[in-house]
Protein backbone atom coordinates (compact mmCIF):
# COMPACT_ATOMS: atom_id res chain seq x y z
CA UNK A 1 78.27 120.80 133.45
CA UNK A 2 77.07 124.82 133.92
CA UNK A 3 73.73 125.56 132.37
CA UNK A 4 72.80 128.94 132.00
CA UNK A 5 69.44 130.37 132.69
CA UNK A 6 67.61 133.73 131.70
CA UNK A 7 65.02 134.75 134.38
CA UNK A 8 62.19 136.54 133.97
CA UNK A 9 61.52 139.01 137.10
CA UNK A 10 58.28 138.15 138.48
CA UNK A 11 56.11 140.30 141.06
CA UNK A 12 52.93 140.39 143.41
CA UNK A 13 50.83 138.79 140.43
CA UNK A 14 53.16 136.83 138.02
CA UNK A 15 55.77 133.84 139.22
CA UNK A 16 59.54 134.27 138.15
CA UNK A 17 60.20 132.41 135.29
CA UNK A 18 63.14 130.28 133.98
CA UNK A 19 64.24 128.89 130.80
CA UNK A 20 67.00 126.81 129.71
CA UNK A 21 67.88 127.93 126.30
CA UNK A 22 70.54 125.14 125.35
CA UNK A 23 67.58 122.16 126.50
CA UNK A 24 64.48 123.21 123.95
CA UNK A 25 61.08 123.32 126.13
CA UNK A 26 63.12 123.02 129.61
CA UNK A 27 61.70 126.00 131.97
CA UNK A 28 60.46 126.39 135.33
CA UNK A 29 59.43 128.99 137.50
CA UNK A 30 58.94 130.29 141.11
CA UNK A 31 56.86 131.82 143.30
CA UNK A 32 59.26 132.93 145.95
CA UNK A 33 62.19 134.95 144.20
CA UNK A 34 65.10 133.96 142.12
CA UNK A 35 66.83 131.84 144.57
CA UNK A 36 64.36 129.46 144.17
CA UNK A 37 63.99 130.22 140.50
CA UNK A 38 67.71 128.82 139.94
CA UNK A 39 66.96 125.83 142.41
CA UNK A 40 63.70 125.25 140.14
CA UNK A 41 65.81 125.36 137.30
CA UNK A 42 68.12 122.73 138.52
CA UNK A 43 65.82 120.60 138.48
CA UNK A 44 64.25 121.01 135.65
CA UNK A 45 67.46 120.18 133.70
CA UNK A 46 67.94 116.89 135.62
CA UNK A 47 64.49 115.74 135.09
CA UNK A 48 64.29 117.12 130.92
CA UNK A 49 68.16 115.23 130.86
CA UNK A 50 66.38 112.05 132.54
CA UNK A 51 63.74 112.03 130.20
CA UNK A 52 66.16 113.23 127.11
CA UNK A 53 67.99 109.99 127.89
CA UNK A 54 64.74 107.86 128.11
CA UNK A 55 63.56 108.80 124.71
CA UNK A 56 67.41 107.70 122.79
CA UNK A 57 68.13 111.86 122.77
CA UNK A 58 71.13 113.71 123.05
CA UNK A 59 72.33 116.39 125.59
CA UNK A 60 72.83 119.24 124.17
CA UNK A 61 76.43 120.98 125.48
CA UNK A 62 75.45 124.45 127.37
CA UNK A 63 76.52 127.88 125.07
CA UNK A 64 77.56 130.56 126.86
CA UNK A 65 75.63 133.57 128.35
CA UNK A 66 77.56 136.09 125.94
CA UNK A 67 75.67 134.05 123.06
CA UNK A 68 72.26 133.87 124.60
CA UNK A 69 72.14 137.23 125.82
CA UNK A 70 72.21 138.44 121.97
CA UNK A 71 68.78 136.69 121.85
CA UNK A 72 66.34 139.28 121.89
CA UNK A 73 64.06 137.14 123.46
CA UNK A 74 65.82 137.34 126.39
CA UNK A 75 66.06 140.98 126.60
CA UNK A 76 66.18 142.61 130.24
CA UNK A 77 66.19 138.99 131.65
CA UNK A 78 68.37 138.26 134.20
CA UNK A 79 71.34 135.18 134.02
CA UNK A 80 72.66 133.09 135.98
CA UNK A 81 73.91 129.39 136.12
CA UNK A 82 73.39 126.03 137.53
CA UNK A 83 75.27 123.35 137.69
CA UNK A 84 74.92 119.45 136.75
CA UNK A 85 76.76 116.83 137.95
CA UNK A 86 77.77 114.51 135.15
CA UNK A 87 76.85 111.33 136.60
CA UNK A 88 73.57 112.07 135.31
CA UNK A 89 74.47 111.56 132.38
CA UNK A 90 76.39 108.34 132.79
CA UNK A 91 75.67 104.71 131.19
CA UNK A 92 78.94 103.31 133.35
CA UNK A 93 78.00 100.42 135.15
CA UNK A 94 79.03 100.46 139.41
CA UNK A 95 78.98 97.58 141.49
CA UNK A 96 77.06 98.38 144.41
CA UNK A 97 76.44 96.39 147.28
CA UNK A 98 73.41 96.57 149.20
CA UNK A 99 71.72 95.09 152.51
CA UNK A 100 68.22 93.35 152.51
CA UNK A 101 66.70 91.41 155.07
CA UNK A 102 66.54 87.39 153.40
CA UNK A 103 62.67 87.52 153.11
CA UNK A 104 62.90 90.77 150.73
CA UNK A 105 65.84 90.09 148.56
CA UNK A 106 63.90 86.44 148.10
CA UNK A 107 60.82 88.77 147.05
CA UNK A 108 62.80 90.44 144.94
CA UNK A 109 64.25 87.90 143.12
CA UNK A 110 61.43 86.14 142.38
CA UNK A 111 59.89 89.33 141.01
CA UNK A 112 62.76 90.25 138.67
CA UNK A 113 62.65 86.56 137.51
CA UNK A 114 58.96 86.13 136.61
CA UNK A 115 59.75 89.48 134.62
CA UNK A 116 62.60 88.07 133.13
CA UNK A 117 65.29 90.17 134.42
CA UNK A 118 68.28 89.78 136.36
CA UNK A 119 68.29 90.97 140.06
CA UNK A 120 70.45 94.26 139.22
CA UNK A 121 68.35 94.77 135.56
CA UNK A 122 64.85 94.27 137.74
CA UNK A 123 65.95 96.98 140.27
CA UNK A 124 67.01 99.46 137.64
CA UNK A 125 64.14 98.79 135.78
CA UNK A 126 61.91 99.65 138.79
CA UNK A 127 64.34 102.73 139.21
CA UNK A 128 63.45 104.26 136.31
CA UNK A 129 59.87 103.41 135.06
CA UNK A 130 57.22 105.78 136.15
């Protein structure tokens, strides 16, 4: 998925700064010039979709530049875009295989079953809380 993004030019005093316009209340900013403003940005998305995703939300599809640009908000701001990758946003289920040393993976079990998960649930769980 592309996402664009208006930057705001920064200078010696004020950071560049980024918004997302499709992903309400997703922005970042930069320091160091717009390459890192887009990186910023990148990020950003990923961790507003993570989050989105926590709270039950949809993701909003990205518009097109031609459409935000008639924002006059964004007037004299400066567009690019980043890209997603869609497994972010992906409930299928992998099999993965991992390797533990015996003493761990018995840690780990016994964890995830005084919490009253499964071995695979117990790891994603710890994956994703804060």
């Amino acid at each position: 998925m592309k996402y664009p993004i208006a930057i705001e030019k920064g200078n010696d005093k004020t950071a560049w700064g980024v918004v997302v316009p499709d992903l309400p209340g997703c922005f970042s900013a930069s320091d160091h010039g717009i390459d890192e403003a887009v990186e910023n940005a990148k990020e950003a998305i990923e961790l507003w979709m993570e989050a989105a995703l926590d709270d039950g939300r949809a993701i909003p599809r990205p518009g097109s530049i031609e459409a935000h640009q008639k924002n006059p908000e964004f007037e004299g701001w400066i567009w690019a875009v980043t890209e997603i990758d869609p497994a972010l946003l992906s409930d299928e289920i992998e099999r993965v295989n991992i390797t533990l040393p015996k003493r761990v993976l018995a840690r780990l079990d016994a964890k995830a079953k005084s919490a009253g998960e499964s071995r695979s649930g117990y790891i994603a769980h710890l994956a994703i809380s804060d």
